[in-house]
N, C-alpha and C. Protein backbone atom coordinates (compact mmCIF):
# COMPACT_ATOMS: atom_id res chain seq x y z
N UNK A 1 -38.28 -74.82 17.44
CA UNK A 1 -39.47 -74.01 17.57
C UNK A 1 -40.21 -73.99 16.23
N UNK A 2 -41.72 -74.02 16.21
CA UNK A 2 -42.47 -74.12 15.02
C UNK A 2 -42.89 -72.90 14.54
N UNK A 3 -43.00 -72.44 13.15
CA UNK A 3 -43.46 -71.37 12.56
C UNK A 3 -44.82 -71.19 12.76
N UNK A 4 -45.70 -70.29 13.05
CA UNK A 4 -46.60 -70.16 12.22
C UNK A 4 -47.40 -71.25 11.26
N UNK A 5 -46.97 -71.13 10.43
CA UNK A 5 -47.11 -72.21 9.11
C UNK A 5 -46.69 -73.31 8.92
N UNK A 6 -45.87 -73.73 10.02
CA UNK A 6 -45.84 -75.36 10.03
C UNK A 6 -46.80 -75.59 11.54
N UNK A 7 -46.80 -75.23 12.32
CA UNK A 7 -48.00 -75.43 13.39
C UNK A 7 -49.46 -75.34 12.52
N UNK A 8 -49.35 -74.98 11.39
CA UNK A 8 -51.14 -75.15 10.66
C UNK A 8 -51.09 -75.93 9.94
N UNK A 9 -50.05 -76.46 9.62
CA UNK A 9 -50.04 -77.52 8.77
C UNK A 9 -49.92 -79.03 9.85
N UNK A 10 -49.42 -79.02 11.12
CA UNK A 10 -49.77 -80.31 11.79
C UNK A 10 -51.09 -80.06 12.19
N UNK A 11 -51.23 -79.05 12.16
CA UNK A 11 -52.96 -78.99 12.96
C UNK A 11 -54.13 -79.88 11.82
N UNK A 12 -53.47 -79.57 10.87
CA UNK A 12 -54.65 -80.44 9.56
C UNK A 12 -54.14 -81.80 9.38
N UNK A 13 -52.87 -81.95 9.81
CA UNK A 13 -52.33 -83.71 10.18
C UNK A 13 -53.25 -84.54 10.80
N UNK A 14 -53.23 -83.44 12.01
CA UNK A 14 -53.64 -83.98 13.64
C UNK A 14 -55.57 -84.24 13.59
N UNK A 15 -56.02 -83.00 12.45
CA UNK A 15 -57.74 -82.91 12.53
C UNK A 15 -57.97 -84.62 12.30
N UNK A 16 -57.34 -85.43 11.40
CA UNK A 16 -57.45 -87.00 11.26
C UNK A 16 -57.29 -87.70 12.04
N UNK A 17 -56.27 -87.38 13.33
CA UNK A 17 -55.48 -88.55 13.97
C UNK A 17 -56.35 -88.53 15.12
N UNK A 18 -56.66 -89.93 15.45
CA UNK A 18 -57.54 -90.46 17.05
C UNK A 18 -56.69 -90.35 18.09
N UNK A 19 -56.70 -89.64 19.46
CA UNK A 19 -56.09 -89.96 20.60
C UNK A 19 -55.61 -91.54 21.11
N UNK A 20 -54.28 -91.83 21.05
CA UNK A 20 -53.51 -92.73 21.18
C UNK A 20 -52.88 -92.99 22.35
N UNK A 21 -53.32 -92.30 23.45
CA UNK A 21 -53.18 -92.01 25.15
C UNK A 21 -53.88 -91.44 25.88
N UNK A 22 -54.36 -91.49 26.73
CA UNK A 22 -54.90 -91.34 27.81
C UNK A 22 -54.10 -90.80 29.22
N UNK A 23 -54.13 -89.31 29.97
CA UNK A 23 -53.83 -89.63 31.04
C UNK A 23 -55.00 -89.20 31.89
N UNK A 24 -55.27 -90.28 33.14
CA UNK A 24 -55.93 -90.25 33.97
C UNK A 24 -55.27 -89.84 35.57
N UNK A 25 -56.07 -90.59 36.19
CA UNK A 25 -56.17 -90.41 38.15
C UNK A 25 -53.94 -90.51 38.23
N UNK A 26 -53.80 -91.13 37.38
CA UNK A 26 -52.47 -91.29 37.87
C UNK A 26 -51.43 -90.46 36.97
N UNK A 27 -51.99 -89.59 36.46
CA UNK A 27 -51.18 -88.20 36.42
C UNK A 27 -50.17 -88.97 34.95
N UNK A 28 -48.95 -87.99 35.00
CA UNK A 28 -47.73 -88.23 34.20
C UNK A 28 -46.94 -88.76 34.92
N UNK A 29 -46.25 -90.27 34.46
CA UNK A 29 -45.13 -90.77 35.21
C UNK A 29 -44.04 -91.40 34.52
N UNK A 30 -43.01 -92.00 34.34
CA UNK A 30 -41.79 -92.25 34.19
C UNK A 30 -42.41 -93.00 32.54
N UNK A 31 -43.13 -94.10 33.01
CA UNK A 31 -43.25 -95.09 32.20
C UNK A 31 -44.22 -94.41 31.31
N UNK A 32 -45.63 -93.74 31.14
CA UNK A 32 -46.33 -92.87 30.41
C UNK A 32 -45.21 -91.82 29.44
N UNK A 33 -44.30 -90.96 29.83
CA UNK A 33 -43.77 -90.65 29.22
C UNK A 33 -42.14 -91.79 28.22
N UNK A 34 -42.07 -92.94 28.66
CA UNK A 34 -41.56 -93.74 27.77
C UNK A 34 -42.46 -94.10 26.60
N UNK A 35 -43.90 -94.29 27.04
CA UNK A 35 -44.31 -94.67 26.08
C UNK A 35 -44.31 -93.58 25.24
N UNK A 36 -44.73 -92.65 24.99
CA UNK A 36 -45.18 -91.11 24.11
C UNK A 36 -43.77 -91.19 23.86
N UNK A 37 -42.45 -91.31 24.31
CA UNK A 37 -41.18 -91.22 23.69
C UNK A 37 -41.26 -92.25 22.34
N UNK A 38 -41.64 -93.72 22.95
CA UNK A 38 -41.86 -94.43 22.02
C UNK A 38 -42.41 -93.73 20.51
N UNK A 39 -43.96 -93.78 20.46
CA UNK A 39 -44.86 -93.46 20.13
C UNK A 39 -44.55 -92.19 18.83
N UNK A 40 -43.34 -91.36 19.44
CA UNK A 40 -43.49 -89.79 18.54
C UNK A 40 -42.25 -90.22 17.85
N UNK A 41 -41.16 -91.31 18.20
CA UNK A 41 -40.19 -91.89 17.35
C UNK A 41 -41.24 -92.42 16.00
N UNK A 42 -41.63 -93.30 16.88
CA UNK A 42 -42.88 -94.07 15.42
C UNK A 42 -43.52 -93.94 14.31
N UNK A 43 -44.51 -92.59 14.56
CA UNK A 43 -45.51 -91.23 14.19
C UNK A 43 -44.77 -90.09 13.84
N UNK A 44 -44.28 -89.21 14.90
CA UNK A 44 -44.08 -88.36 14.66
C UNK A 44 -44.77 -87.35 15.39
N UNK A 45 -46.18 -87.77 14.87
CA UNK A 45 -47.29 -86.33 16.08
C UNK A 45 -48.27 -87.19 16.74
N UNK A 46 -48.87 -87.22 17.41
CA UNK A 46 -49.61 -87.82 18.48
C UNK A 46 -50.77 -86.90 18.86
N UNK A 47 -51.44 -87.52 19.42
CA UNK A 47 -53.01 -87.11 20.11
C UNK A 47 -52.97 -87.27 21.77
N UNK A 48 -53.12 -86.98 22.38
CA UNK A 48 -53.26 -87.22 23.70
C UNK A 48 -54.60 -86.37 24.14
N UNK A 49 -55.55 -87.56 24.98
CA UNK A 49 -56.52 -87.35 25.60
C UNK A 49 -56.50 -87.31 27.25
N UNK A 50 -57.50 -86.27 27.46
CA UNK A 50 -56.67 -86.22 29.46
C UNK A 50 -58.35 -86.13 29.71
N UNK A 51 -58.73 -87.10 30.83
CA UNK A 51 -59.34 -87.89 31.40
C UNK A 51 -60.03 -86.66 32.34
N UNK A 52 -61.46 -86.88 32.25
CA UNK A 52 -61.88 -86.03 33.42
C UNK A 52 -61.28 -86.26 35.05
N UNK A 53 -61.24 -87.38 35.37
CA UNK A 53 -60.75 -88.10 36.32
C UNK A 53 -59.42 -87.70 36.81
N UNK A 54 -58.51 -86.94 35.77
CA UNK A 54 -57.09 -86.55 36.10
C UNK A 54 -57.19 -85.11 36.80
N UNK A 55 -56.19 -84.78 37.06
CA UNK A 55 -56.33 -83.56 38.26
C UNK A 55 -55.48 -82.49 37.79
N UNK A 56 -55.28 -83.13 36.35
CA UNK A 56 -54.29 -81.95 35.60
C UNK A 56 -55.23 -81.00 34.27
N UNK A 57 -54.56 -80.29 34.10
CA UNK A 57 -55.44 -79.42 33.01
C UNK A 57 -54.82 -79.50 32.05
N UNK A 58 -55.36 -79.88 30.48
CA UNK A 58 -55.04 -79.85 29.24
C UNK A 58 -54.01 -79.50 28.84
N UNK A 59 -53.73 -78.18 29.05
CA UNK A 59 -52.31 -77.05 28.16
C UNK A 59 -51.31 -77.51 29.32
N UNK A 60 -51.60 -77.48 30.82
CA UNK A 60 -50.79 -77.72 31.25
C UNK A 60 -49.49 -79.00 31.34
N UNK A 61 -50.67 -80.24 31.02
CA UNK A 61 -50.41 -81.44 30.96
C UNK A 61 -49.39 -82.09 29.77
N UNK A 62 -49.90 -80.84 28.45
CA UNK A 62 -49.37 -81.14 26.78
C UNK A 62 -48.07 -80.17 27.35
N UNK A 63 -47.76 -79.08 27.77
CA UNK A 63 -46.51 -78.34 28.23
C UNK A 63 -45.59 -79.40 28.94
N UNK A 64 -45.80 -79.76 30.11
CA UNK A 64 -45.59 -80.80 30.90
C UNK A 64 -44.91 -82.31 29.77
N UNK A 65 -45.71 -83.02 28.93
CA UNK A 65 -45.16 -84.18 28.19
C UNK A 65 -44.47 -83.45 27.42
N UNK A 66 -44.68 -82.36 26.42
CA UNK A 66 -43.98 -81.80 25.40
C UNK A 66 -42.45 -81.46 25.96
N UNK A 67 -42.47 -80.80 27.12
CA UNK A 67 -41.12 -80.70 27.92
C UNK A 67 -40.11 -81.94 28.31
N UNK A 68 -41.03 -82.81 28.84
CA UNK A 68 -40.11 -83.92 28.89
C UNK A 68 -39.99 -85.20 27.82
N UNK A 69 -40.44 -85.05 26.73
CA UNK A 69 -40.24 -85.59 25.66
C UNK A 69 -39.14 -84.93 24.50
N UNK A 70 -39.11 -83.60 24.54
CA UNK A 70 -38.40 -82.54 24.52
C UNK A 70 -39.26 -82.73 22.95
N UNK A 71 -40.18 -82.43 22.78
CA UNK A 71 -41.14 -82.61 21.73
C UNK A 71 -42.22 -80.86 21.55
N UNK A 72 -42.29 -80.77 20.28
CA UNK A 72 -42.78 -79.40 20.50
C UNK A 72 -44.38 -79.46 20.59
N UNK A 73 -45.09 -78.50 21.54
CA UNK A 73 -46.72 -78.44 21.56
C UNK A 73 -47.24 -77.79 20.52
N UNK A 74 -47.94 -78.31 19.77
CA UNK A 74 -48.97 -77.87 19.02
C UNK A 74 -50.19 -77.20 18.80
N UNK A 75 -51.30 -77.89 19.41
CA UNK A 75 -52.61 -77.50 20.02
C UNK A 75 -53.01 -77.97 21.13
N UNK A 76 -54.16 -77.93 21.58
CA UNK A 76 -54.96 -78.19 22.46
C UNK A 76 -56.46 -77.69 22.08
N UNK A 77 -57.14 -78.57 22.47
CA UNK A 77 -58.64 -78.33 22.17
C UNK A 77 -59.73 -79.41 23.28
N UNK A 78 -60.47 -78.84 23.91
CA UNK A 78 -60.95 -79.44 24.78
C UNK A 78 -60.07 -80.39 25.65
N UNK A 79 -60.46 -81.28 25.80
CA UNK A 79 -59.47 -81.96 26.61
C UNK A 79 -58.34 -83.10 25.36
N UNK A 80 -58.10 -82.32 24.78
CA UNK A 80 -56.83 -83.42 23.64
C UNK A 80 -55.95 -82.02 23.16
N UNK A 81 -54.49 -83.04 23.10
CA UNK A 81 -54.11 -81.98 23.16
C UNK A 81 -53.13 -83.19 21.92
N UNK A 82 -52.33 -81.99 20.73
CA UNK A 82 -51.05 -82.78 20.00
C UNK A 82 -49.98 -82.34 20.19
N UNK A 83 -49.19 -83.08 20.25
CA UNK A 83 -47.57 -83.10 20.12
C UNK A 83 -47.29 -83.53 18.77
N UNK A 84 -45.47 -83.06 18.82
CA UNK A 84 -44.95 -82.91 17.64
C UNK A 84 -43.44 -83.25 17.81
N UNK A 85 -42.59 -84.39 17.22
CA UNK A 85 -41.17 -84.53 17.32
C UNK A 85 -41.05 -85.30 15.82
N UNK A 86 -39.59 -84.42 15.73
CA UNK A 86 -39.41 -85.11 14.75
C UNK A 86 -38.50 -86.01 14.56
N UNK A 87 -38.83 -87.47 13.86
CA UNK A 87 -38.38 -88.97 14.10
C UNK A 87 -36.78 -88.59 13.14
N UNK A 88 -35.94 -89.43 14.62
CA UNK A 88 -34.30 -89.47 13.85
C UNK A 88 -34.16 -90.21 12.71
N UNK A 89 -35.03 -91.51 12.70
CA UNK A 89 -35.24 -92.75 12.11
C UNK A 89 -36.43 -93.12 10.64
N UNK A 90 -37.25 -92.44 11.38
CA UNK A 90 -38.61 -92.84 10.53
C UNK A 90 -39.09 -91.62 9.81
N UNK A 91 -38.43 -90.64 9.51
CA UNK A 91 -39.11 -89.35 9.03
C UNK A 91 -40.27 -89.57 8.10
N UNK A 92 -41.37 -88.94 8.54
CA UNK A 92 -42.23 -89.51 7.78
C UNK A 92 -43.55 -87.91 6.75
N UNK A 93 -42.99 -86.78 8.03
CA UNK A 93 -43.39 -85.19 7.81
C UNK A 93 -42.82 -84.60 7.58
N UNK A 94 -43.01 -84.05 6.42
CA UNK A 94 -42.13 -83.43 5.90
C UNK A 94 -42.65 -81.75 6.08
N UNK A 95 -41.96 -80.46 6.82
CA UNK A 95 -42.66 -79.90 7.37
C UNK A 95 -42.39 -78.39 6.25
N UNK A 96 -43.79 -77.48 6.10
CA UNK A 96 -43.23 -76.54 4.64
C UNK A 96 -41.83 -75.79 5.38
């Protein structure tokens, strides 16, 4: 679980980072969440953008991947939302 003060400190990570996913018409599925597994090994925090076209809602959608990535939620803001895990391998954030 994130403090306070380390959730404001990825939030000024994240103000830099471009959305690196997309979910659309075809929702969250097996292989979408392999990739973002991929992806937060790699990084660390991620961007995710959700598609007018999708039938899911923002917070719900970042709750939803954050849960099954077992990755913690961060923000949300319009339709992008960040995640947060931290890499076994690649540590790269060092969090206060």
């Amino acid at each position: 679980m994130l403090t306070g003060k380390q959730r404001s400190y990825l939030k000024g990570i994240a103000n830099a980072i471009e959305p690196i996913f997309q979910i659309g018409k075809n929702g969250i599925n097996e292989n979408f969440i392999k990739q973002i597994d991929e992806a937060l090994e790699a990084r660390e925090i991620i961007k995710v953008n959700v598609l007018n076209n999708s039938f899911l809602e923002t917070k719900s959608a970042a709750n939803k991947v954050a849960e099954l990535t077992d990755a913690e939620f961060v923000q949300s803001i319009g339709n992008k939302f960040v995640i947060y895990r931290e890499s076994e391998e690649n540590k790269k954030i060092v969090l206060p």
